[in-house]
C-alpha atoms as a PDB file:
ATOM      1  CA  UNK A   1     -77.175 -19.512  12.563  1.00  0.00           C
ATOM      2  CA  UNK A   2     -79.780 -21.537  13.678  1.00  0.00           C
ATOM      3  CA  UNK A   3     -83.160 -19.766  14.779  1.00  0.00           C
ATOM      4  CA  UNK A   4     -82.164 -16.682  16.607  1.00  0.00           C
ATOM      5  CA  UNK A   5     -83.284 -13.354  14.567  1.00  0.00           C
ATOM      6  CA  UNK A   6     -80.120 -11.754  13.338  1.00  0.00           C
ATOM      7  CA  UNK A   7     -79.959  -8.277  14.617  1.00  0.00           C
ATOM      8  CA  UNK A   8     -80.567  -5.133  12.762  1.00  0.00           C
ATOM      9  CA  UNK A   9     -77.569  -3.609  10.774  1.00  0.00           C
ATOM     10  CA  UNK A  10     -76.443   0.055  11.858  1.00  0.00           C
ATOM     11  CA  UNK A  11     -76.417   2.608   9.651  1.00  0.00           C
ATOM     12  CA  UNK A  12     -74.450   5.480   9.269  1.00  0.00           C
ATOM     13  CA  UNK A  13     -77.073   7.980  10.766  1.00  0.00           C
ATOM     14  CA  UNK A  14     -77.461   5.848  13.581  1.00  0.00           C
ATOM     15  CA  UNK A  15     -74.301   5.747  14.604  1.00  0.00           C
ATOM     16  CA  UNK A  16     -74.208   9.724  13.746  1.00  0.00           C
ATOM     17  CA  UNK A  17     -77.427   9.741  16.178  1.00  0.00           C
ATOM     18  CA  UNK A  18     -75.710   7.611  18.696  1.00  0.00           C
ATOM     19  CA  UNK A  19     -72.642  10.254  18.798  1.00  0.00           C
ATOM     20  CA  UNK A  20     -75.072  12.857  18.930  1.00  0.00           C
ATOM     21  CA  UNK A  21     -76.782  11.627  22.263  1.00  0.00           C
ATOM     22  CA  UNK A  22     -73.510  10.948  23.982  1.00  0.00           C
ATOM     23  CA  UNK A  23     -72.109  14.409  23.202  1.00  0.00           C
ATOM     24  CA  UNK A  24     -75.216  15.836  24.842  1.00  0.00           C
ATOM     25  CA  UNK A  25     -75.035  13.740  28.047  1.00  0.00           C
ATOM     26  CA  UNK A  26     -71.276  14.673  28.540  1.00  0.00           C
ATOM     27  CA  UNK A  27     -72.330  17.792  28.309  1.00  0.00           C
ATOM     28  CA  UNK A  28     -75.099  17.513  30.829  1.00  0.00           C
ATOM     29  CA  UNK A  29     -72.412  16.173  32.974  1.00  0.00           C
ATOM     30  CA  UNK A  30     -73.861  12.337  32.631  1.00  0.00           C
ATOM     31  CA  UNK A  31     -70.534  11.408  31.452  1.00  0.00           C
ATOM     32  CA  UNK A  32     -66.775  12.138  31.556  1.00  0.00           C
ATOM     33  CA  UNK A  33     -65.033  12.984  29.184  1.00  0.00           C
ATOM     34  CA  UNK A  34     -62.620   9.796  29.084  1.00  0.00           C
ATOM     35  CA  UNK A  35     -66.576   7.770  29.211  1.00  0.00           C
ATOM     36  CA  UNK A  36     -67.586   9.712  26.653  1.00  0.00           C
ATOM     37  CA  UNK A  37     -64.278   9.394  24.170  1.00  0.00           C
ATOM     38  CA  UNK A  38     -64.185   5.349  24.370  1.00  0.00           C
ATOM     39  CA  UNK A  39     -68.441   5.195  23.717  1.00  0.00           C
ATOM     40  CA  UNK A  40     -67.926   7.478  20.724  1.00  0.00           C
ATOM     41  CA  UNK A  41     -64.821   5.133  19.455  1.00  0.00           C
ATOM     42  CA  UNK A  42     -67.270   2.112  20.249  1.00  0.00           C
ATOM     43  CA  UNK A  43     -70.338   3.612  18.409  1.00  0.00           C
ATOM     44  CA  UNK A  44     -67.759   4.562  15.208  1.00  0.00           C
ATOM     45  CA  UNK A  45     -67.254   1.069  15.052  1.00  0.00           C
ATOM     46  CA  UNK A  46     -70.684  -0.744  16.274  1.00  0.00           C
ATOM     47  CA  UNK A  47     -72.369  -2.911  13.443  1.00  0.00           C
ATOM     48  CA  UNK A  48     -75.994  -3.288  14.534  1.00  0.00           C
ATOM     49  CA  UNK A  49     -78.226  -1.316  15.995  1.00  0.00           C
ATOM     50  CA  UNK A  50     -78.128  -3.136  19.787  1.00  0.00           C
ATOM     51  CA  UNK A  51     -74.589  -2.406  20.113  1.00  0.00           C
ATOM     52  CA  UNK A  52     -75.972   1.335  19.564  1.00  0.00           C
ATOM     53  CA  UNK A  53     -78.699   1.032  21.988  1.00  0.00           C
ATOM     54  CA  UNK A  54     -77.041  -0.902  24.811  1.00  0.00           C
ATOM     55  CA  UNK A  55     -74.024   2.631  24.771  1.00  0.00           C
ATOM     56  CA  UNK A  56     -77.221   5.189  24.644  1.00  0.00           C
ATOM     57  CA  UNK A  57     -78.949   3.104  27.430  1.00  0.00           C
ATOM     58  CA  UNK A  58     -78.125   4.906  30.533  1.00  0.00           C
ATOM     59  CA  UNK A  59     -77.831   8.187  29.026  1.00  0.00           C
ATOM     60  CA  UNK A  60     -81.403   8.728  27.400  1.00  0.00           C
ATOM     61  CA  UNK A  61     -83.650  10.700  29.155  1.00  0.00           C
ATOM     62  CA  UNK A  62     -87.142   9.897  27.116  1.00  0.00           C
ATOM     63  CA  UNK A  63     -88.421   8.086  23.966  1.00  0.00           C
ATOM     64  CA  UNK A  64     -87.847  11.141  22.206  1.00  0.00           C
ATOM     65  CA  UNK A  65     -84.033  10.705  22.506  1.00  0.00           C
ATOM     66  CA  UNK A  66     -83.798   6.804  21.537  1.00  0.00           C
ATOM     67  CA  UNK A  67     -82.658   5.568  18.089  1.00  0.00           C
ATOM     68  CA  UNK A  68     -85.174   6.549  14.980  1.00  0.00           C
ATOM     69  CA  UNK A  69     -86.837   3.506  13.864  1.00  0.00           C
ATOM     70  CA  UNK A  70     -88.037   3.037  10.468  1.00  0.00           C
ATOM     71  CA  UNK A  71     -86.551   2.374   6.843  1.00  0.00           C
ATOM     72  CA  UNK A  72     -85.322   5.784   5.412  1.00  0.00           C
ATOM     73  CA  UNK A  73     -87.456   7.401   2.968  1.00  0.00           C
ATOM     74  CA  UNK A  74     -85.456   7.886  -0.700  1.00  0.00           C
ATOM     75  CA  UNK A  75     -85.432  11.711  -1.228  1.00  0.00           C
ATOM     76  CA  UNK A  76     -85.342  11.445  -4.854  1.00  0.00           C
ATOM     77  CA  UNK A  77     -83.053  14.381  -4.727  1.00  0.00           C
ATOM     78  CA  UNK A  78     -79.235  12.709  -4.008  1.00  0.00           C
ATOM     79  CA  UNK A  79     -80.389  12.825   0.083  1.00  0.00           C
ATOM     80  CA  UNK A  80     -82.339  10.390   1.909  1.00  0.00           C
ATOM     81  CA  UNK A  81     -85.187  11.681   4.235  1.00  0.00           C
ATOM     82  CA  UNK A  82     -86.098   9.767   8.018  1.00  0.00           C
ATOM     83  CA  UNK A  83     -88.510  11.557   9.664  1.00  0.00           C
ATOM     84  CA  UNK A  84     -87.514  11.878  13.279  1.00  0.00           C
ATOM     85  CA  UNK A  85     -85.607  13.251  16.384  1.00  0.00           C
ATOM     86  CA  UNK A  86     -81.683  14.116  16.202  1.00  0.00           C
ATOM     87  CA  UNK A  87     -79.266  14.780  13.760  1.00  0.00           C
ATOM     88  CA  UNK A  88     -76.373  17.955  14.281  1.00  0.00           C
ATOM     89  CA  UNK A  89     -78.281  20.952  15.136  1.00  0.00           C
ATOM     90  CA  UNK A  90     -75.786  22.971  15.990  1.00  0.00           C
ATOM     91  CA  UNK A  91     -72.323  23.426  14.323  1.00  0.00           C
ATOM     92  CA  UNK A  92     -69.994  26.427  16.033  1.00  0.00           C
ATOM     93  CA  UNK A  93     -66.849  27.479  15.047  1.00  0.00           C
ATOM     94  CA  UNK A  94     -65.355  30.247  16.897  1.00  0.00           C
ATOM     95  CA  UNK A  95     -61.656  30.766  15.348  1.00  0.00           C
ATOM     96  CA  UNK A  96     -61.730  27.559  13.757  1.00  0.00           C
ATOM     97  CA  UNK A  97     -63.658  25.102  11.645  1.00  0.00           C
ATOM     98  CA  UNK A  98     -66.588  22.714  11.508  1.00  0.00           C
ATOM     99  CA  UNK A  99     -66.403  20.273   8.429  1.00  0.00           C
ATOM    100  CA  UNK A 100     -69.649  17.730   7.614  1.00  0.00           C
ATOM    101  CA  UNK A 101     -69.667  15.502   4.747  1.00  0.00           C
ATOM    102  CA  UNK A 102     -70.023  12.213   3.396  1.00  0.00           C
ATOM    103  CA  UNK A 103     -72.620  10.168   5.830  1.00  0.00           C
ATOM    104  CA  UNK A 104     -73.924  12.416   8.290  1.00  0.00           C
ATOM    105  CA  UNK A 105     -77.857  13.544   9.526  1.00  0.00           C
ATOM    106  CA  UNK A 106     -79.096  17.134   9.669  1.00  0.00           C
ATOM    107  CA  UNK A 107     -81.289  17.660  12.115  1.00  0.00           C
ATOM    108  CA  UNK A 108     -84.774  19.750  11.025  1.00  0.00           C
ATOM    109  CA  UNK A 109     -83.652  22.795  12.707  1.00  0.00           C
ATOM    110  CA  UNK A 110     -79.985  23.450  12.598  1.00  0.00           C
ATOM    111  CA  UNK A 111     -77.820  26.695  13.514  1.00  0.00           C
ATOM    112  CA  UNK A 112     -74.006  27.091  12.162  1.00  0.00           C
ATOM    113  CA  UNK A 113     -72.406  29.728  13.667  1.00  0.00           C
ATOM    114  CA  UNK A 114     -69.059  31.328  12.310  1.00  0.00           C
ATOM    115  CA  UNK A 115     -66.890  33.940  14.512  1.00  0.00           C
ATOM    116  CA  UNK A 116     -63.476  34.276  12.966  1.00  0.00           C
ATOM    117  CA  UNK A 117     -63.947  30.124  11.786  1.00  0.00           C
ATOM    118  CA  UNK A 118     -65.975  28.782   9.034  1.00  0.00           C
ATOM    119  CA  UNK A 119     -67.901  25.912   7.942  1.00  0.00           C
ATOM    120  CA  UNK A 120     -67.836  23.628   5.314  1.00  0.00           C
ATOM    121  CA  UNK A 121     -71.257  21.586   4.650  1.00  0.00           C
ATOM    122  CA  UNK A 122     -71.986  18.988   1.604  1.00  0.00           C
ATOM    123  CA  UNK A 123     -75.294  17.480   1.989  1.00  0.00           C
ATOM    124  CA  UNK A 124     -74.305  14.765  -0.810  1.00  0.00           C
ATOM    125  CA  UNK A 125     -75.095  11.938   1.038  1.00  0.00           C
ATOM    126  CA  UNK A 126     -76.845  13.504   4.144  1.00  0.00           C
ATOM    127  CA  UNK A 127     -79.545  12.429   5.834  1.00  0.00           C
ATOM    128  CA  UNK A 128     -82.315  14.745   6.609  1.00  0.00           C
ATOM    129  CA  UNK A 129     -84.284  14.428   9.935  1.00  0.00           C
ATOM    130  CA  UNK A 130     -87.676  15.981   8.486  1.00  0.00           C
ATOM    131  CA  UNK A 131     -89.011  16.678   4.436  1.00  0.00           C
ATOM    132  CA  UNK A 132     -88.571  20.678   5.894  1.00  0.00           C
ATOM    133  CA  UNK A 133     -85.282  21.399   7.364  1.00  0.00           C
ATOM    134  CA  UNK A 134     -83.930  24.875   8.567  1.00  0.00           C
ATOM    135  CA  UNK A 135     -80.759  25.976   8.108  1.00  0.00           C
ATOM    136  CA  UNK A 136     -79.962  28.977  10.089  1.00  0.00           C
ATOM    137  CA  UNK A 137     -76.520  30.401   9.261  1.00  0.00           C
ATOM    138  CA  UNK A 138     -74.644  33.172  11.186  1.00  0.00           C
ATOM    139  CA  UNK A 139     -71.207  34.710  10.420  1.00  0.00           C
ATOM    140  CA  UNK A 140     -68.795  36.960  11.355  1.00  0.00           C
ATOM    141  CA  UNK A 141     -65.188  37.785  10.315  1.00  0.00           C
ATOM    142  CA  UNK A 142     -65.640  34.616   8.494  1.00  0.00           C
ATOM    143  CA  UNK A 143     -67.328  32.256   5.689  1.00  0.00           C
ATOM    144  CA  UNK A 144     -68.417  29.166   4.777  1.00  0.00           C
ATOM    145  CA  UNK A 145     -69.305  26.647   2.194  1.00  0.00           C
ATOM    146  CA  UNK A 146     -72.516  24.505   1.755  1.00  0.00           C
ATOM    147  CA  UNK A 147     -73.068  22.149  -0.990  1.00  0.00           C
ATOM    148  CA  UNK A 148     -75.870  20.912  -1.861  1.00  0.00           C
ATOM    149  CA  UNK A 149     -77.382  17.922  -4.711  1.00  0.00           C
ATOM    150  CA  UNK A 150     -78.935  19.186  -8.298  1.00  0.00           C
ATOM    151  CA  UNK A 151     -81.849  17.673  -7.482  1.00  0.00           C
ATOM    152  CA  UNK A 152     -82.865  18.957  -4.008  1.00  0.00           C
ATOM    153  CA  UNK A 153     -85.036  22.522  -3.225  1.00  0.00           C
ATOM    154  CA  UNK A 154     -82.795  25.146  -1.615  1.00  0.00           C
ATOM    155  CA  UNK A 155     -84.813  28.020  -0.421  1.00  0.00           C
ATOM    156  CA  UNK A 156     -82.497  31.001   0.339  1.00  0.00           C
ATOM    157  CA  UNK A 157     -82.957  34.345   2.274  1.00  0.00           C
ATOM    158  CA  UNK A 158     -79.871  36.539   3.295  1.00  0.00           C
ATOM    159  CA  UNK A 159     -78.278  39.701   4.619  1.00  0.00           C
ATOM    160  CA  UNK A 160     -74.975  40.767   4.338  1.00  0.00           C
ATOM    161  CA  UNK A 161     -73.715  43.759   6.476  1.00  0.00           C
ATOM    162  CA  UNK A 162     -69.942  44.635   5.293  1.00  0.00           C
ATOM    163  CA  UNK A 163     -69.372  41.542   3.168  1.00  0.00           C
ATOM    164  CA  UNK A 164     -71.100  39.665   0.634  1.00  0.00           C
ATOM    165  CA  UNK A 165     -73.192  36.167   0.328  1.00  0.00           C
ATOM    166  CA  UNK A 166     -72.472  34.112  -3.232  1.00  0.00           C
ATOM    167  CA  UNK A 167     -75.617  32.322  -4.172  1.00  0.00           C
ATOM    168  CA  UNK A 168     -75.268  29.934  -7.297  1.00  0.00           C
ATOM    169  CA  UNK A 169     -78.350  27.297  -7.149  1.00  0.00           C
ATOM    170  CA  UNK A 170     -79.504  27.569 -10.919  1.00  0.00           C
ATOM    171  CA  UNK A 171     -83.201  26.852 -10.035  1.00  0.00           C
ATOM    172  CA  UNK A 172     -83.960  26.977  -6.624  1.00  0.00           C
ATOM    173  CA  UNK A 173     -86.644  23.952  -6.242  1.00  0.00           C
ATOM    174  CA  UNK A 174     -85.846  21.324  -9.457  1.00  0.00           C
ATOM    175  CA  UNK A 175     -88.463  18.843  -7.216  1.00  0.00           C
ATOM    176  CA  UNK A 176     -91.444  20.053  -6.738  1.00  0.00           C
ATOM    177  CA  UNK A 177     -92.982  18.632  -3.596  1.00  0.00           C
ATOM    178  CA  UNK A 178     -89.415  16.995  -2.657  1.00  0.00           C
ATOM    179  CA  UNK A 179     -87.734  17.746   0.433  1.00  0.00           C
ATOM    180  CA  UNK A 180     -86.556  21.221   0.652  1.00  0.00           C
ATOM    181  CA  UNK A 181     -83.523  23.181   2.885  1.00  0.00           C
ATOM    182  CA  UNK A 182     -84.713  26.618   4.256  1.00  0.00           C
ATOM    183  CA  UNK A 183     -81.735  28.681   4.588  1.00  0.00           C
ATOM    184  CA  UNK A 184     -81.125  31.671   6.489  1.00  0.00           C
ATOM    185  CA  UNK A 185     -78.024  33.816   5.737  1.00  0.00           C
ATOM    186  CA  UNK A 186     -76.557  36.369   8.359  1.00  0.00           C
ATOM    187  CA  UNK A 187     -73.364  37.956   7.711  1.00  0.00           C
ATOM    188  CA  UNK A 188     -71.035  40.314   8.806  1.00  0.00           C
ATOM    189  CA  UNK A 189     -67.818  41.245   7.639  1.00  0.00           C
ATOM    190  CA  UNK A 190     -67.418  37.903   6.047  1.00  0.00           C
ATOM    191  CA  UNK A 191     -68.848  35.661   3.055  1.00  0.00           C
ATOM    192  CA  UNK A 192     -71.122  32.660   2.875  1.00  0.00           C
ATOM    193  CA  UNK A 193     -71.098  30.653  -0.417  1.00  0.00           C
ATOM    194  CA  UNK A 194     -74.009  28.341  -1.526  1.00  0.00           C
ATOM    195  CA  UNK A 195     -73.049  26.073  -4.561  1.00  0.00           C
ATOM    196  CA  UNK A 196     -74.494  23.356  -6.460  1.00  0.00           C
ATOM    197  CA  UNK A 197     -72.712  20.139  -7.160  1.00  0.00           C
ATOM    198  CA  UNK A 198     -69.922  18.091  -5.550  1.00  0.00           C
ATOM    199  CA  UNK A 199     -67.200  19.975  -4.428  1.00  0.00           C
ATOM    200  CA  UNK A 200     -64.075  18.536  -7.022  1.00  0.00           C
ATOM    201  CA  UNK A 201     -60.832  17.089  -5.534  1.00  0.00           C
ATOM    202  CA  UNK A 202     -57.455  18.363  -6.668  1.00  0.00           C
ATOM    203  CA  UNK A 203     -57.028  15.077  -8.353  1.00  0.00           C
ATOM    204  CA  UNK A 204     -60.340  15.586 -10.028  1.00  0.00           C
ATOM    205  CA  UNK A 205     -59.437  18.863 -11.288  1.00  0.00           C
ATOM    206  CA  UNK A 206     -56.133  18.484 -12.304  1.00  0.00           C
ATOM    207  CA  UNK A 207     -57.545  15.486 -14.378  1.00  0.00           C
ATOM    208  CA  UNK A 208     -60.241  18.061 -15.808  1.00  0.00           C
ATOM    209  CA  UNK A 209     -57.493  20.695 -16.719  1.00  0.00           C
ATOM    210  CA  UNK A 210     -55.301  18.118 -18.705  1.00  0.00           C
ATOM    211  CA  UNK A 211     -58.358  16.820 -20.588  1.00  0.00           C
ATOM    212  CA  UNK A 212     -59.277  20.636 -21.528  1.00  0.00           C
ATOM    213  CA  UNK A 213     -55.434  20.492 -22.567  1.00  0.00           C
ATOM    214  CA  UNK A 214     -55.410  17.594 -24.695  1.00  0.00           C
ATOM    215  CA  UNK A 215     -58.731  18.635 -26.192  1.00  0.00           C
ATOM    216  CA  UNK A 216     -56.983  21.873 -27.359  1.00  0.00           C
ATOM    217  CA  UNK A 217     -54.089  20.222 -28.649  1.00  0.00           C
ATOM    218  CA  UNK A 218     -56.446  18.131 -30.482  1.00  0.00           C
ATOM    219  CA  UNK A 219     -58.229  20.599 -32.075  1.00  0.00           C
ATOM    220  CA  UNK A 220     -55.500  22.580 -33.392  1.00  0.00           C
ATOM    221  CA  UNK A 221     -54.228  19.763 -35.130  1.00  0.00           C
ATOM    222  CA  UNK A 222     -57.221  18.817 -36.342  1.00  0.00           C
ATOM    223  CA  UNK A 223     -56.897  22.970 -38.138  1.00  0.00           C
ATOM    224  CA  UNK A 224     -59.507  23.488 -35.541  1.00  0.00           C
ATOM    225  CA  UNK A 225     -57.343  26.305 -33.860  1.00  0.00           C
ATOM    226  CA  UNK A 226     -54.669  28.364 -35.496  1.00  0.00           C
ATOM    227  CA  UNK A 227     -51.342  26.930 -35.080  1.00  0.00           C
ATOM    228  CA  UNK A 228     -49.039  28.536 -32.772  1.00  0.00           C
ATOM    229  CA  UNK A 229     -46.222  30.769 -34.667  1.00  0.00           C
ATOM    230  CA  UNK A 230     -43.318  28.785 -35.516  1.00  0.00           C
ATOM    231  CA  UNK A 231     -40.111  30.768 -34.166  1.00  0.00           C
ATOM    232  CA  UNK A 232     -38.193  32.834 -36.351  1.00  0.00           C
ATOM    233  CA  UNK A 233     -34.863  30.948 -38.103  1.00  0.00           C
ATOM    234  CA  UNK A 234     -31.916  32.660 -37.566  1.00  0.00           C
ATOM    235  CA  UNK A 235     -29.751  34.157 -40.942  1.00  0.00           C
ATOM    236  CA  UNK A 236     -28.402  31.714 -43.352  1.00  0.00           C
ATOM    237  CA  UNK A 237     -29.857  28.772 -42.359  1.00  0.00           C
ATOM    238  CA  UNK A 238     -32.299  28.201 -45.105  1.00  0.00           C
END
């Protein structure tokens, strides 16, 4: 190793951030769009932060735009808070679909916008850009999904014009003082639903409905539950 100063791991919001800047210079015509599929490729699978800078280099336009530096900031609510610029800000889907989960930063103002599409949003795992973040959600002709951590404030206010919002937060700030989403529901002709809790995978609830099962079966042998009738015996054979 000798004494050169290792470099700085990435993380998985800065290579989110990295992605972020390149998708804005291609489409401020800084890069092509074969430049702009091998950089995102190479920023998927940088390791420190250099690699990072050295593909955002020639395409950042101020200080504002660079990587954010600092250690993140432990939201105490299942997300992690870094004050600072980028993150996805806008997510359209126009007869299709936008899908963010897992690792991923939302920026502190952020606009989804559904027109015969939909979203799907977990912030298990996220990364928010400020302690306030706005979440500004439009639909029409079509829904979405946004999940969000039992721990973390969710501050709702909707309208729905010929369809129907489901809001199911239980108590809508658990952390008083903690980092809080603000978000704004628009819809038309279509649904939004705001849930808290990982979304399940089949596996996961397949698993849950044969535990329910052996529970029952359980129980009524254990005289907990009535016994099933036994089927009737047919003549002469007692």
């Amino acid at each position: 190793m000798g004494d050169a100063t290792p470099q700085l791991r990435a993380s998985d919001a800065d290579r989110e951030h990295a992605a972020e800047l390149l998708r804005r210079a291609a489409g401020e015509g800084r890069l092509t769009v074969e430049e702009l599929d091998e950089r995102l490729h190479q920023a998927l699978e940088a390791r420190t932060r250099g690699e990072l800078e050295a593909l955002v280099a020639d395409v950042v336009v101020g200080p504002a735009d660079r990587l954010p530096v600092g250690a993140p900031a432990a939201g105490g609510a299942g997300v992690t808070v870094r004050p600072g610029p980028g993150g996805s800000r806008w997510l359209i889907s126009i007869m299709g679909g936008a899908t963010r989960r897992g690792s991923w930063r939302l920026g502190e103002r952020c606009t989804a916008i559904n027109v015969w599409g939909g979203c799907d949003l977990d912030l298990h795992g996220a990364e928010l850009a400020a302690h306030d973040v706005s979440l500004n959600v439009f639909t029409f002709m079509g829904g979405g999904d946004l999940r969000v951590p039992d721990g973390l404030n969710v501050e709702v206010s909707e309208l729905a014009i010929m369809g129907g919002n489901d809001v199911l937060l239980g108590e809508a700030c658990p952390d008083p003082g903690g980092p809080t989403v603000h978000v704004r529901l628009l819809t038309i002709m279509g649904g939004f639903d705001i849930r808290r809790g990982r979304r399940r995978s089949r596996r996961e609830r397949r698993e849950e409905r044969r535990r329910r099962r052996e529970q029952r079966d359980l129980e009524r042998r254990q005289g907990a539950l009535p016994q099933p009738p036994e089927p009737p015996q047919p003549p002469g054979s007692g």
